[in-house]
PDB file of N, CA and C in Angstrom:
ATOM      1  N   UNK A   1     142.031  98.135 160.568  1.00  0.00           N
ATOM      2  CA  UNK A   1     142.180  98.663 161.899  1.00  0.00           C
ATOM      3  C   UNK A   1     140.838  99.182 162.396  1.00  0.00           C
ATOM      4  N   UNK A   2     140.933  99.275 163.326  1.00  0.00           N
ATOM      5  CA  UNK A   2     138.891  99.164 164.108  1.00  0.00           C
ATOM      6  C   UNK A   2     139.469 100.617 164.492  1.00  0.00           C
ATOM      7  N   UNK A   3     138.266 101.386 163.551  1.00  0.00           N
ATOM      8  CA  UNK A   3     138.334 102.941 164.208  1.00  0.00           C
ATOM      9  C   UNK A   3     137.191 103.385 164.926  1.00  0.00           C
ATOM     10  N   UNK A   4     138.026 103.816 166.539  1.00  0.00           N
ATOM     11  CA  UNK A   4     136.592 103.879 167.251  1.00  0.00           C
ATOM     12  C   UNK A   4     136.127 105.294 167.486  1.00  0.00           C
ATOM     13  N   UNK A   5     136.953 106.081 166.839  1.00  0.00           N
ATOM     14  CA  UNK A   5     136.163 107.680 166.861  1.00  0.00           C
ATOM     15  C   UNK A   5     134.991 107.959 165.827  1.00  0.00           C
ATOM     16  N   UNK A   6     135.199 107.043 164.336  1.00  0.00           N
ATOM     17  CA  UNK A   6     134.141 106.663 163.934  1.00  0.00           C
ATOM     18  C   UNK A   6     132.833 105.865 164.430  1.00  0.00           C
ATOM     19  N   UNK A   7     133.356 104.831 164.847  1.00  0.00           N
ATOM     20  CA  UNK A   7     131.890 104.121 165.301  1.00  0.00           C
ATOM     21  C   UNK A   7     131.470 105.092 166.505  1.00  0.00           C
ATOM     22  N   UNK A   8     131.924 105.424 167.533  1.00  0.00           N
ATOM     23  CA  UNK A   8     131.686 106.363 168.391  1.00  0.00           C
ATOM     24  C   UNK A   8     130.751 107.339 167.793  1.00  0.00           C
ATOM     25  N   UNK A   9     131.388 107.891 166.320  1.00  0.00           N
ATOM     26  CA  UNK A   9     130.146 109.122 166.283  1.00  0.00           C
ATOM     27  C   UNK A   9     128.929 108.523 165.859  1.00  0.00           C
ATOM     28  N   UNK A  10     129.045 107.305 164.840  1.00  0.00           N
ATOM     29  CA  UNK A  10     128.377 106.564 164.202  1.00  0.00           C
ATOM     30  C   UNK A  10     127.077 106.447 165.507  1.00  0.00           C
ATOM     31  N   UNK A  11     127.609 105.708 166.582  1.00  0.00           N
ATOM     32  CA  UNK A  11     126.829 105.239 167.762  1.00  0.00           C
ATOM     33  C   UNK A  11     126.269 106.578 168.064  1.00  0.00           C
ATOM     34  N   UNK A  12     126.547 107.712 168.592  1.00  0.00           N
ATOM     35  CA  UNK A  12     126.217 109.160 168.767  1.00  0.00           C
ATOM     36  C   UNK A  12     125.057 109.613 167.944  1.00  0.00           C
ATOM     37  N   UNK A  13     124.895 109.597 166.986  1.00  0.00           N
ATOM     38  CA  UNK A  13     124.344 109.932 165.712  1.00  0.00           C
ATOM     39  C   UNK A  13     122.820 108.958 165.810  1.00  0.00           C
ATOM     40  N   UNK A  14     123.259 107.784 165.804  1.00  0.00           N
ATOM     41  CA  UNK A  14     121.798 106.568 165.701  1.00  0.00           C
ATOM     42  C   UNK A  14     121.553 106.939 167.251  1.00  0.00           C
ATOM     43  N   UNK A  15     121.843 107.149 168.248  1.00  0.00           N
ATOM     44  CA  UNK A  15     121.008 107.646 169.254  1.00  0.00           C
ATOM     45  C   UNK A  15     120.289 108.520 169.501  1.00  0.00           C
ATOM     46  N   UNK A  16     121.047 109.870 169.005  1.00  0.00           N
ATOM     47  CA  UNK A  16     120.489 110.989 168.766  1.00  0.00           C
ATOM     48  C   UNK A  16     118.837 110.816 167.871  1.00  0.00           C
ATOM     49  N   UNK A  17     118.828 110.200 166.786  1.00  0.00           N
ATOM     50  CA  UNK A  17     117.444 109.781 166.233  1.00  0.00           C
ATOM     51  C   UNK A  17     116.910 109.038 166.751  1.00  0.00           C
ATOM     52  N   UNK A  18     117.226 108.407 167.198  1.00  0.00           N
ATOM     53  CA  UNK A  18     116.580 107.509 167.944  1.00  0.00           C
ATOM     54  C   UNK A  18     115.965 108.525 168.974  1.00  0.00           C
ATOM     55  N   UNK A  19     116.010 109.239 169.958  1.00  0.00           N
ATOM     56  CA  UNK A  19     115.843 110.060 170.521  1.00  0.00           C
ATOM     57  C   UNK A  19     115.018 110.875 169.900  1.00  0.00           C
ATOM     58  N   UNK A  20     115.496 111.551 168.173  1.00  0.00           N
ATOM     59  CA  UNK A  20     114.474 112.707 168.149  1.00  0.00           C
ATOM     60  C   UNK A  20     113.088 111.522 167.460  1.00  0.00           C
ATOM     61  N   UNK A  21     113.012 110.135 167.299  1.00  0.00           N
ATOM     62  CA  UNK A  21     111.890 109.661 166.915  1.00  0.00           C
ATOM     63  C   UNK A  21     110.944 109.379 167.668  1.00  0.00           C
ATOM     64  N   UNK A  22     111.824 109.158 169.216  1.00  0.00           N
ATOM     65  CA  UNK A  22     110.665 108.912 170.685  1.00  0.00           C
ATOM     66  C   UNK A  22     110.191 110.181 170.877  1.00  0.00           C
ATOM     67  N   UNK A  23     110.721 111.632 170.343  1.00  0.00           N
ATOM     68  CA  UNK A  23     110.418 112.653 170.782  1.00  0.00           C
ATOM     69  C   UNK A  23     108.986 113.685 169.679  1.00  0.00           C
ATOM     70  N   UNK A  24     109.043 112.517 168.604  1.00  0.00           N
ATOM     71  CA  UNK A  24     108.242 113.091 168.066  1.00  0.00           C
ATOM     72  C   UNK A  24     106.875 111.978 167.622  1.00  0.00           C
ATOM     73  N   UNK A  25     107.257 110.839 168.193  1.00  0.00           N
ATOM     74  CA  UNK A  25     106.008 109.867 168.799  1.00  0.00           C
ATOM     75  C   UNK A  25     105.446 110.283 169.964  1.00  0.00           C
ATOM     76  N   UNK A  26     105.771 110.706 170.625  1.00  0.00           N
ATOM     77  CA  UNK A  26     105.568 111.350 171.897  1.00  0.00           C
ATOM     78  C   UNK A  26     104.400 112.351 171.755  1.00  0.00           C
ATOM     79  N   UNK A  27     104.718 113.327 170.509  1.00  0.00           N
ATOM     80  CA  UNK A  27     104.501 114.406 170.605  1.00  0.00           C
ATOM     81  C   UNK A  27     103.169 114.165 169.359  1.00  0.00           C
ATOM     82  N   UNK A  28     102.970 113.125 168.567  1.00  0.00           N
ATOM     83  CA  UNK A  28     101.806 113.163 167.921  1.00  0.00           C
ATOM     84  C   UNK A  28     100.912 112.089 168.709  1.00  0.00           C
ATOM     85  N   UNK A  29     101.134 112.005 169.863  1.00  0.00           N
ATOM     86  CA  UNK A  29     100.043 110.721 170.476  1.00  0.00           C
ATOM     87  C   UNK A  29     100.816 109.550 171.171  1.00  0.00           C
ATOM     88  N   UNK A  30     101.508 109.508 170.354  1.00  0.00           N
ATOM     89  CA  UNK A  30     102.146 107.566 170.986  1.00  0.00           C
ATOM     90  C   UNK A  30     102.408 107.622 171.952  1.00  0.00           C
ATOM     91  N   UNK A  31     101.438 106.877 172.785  1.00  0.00           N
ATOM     92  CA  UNK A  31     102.210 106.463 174.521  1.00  0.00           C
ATOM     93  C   UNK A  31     102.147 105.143 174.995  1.00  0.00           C
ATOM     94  N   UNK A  32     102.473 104.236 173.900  1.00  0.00           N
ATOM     95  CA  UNK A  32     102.912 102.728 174.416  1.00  0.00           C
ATOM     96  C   UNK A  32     101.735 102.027 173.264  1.00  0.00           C
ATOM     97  N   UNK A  33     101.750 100.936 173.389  1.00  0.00           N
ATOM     98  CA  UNK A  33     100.596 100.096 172.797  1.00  0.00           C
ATOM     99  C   UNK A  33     100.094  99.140 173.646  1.00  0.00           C
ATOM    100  N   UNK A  34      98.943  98.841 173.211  1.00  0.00           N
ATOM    101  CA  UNK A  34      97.993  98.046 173.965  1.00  0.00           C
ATOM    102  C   UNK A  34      99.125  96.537 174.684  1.00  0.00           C
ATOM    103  N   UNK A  35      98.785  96.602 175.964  1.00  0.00           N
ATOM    104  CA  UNK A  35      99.587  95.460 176.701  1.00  0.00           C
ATOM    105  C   UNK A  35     100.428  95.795 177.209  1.00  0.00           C
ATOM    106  N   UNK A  36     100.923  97.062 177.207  1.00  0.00           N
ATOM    107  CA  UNK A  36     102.108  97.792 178.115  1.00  0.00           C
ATOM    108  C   UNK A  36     101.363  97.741 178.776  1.00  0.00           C
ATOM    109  N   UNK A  37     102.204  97.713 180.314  1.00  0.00           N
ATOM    110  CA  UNK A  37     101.719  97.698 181.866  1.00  0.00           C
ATOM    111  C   UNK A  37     101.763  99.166 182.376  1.00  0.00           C
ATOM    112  N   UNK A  38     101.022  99.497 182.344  1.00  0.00           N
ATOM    113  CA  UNK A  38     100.862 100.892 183.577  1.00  0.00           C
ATOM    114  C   UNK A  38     100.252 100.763 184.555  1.00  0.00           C
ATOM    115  N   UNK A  39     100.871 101.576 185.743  1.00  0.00           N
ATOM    116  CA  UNK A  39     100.184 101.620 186.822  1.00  0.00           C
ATOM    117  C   UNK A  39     100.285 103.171 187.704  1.00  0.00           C
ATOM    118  N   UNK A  40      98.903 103.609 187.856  1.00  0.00           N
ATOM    119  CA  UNK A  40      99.114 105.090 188.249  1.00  0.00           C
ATOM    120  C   UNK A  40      98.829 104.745 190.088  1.00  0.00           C
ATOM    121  N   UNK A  41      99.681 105.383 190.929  1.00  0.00           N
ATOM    122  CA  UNK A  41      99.131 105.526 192.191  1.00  0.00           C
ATOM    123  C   UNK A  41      99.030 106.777 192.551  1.00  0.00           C
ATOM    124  N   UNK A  42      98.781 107.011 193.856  1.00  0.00           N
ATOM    125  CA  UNK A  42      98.741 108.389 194.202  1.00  0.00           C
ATOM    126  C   UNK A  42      99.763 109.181 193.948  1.00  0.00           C
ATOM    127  N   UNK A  43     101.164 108.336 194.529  1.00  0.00           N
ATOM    128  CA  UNK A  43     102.281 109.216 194.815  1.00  0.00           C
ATOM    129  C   UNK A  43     103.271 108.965 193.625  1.00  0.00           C
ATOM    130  N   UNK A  44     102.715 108.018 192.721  1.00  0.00           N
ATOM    131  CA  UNK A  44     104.061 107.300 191.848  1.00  0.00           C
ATOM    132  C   UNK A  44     103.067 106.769 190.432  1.00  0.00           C
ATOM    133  N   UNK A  45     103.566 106.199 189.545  1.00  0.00           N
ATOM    134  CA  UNK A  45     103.372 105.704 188.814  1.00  0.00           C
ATOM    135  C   UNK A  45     104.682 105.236 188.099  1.00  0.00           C
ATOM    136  N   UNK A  46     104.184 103.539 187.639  1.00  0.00           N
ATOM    137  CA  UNK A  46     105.338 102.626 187.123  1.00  0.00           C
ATOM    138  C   UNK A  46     104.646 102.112 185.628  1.00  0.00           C
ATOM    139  N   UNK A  47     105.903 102.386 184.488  1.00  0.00           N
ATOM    140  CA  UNK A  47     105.379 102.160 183.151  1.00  0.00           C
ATOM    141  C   UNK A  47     106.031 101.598 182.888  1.00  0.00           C
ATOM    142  N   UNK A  48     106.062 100.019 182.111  1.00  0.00           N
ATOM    143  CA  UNK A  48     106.452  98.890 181.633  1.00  0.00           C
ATOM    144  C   UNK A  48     105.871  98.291 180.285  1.00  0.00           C
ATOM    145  N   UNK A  49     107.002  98.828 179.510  1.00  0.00           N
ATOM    146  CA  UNK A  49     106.354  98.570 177.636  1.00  0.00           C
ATOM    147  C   UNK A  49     106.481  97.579 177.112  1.00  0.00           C
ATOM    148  N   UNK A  50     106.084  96.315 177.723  1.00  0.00           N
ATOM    149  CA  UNK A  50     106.144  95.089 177.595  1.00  0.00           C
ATOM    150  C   UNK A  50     105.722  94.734 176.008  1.00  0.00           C
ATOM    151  N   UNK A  51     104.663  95.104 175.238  1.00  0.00           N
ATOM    152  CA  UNK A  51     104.277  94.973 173.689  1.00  0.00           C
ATOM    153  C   UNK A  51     105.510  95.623 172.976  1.00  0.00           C
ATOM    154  N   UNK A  52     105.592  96.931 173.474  1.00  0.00           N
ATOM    155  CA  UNK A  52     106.265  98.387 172.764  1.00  0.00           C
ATOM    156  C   UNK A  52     107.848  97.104 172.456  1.00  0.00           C
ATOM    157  N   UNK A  53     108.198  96.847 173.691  1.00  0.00           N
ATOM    158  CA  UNK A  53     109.898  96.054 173.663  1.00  0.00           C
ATOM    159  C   UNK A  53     109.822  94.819 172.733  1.00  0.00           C
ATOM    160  N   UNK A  54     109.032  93.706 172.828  1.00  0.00           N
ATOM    161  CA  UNK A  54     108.689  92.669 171.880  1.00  0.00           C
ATOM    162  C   UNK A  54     107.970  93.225 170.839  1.00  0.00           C
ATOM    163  N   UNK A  55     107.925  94.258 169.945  1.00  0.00           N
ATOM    164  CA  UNK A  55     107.589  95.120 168.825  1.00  0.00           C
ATOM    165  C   UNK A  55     108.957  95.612 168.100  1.00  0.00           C
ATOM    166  N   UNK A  56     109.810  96.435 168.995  1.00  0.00           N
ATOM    167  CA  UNK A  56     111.173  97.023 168.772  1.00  0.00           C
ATOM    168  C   UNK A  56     111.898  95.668 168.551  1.00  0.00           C
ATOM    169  N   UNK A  57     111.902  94.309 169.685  1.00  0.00           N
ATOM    170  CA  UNK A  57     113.128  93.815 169.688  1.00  0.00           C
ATOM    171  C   UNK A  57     112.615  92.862 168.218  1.00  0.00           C
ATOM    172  N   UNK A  58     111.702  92.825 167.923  1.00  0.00           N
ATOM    173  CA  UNK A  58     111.228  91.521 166.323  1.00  0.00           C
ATOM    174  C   UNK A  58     111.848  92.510 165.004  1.00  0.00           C
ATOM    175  N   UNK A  59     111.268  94.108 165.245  1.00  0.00           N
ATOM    176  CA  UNK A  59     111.686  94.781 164.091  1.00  0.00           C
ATOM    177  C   UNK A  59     113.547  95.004 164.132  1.00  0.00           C
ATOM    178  N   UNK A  60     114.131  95.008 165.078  1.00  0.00           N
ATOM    179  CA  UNK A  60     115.261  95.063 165.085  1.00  0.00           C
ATOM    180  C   UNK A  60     116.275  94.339 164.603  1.00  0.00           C
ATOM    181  N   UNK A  61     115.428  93.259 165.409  1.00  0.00           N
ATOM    182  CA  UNK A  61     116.243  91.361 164.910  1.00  0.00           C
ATOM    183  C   UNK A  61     116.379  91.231 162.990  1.00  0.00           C
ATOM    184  N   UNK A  62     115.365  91.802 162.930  1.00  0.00           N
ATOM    185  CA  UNK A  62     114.905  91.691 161.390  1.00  0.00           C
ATOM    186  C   UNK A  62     115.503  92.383 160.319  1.00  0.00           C
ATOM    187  N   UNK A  63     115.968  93.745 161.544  1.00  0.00           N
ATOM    188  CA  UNK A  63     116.571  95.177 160.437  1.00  0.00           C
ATOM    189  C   UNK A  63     118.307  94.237 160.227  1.00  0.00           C
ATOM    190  N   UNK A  64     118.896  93.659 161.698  1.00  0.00           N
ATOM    191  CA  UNK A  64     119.760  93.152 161.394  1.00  0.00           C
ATOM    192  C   UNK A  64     120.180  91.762 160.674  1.00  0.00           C
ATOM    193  N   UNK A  65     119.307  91.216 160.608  1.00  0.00           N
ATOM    194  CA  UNK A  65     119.334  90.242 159.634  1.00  0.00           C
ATOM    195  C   UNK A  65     119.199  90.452 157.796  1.00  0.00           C
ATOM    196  N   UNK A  66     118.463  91.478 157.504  1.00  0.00           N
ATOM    197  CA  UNK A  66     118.391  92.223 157.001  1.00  0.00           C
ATOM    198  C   UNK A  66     119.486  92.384 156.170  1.00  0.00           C
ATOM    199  N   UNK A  67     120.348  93.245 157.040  1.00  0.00           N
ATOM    200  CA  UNK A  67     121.559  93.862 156.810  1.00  0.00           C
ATOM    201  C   UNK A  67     123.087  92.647 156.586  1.00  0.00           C
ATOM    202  N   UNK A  68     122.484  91.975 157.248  1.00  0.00           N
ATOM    203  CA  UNK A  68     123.712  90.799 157.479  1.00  0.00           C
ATOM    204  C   UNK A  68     123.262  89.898 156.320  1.00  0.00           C
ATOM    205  N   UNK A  69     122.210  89.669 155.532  1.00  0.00           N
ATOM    206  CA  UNK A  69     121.977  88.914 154.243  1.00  0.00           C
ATOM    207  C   UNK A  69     122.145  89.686 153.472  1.00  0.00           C
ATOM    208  N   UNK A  70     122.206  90.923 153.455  1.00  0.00           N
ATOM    209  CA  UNK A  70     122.549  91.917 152.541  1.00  0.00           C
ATOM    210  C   UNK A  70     124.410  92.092 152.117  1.00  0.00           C
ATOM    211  N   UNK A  71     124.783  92.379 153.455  1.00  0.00           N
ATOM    212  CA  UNK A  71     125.931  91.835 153.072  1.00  0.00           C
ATOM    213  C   UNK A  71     126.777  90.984 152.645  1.00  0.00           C
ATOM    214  N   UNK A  72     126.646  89.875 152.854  1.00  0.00           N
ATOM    215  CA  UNK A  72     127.001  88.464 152.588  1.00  0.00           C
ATOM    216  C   UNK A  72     126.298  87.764 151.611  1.00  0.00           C
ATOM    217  N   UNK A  73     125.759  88.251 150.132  1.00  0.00           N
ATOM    218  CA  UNK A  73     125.105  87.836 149.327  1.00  0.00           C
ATOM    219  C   UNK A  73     125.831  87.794 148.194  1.00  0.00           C
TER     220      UNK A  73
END
């Protein structure tokens, strides 16, 4: 039976770190990597983590594959 108050906290929980890990990249330096798009204007500025996202989405693909050969072995 699919219990969703578990995955719910489950999901809750991996966000939350996820959260305190942007919050403490943040906080020793990290502000994107080379090839993110920034743009400062007077009144605005627009930030686009174009490297940062194709960095996350390769290590991700990988964590779940990972996990899915792990299981099924």
């Amino acid at each position: 039976m699919f219990d969703l108050p578990k995955w719910l906290f489950i999901a809750g929980v991996f966000l939350i770190a996820c959260a305190g890990i942007t919050w403490l990249a943040m906080r020793l330096g990290f502000h994107g990597l080379p090839g993110d798009i920034v743009y400062r204007g007077r009144r605005f500025s627009v930030f686009f983590p174009v490297v940062t996202c194709l960095v996350l989405s390769v290590a991700g693909s990988l964590i779940l594959w990972i996990i899915n050969w792990w299981m099924h072995r």
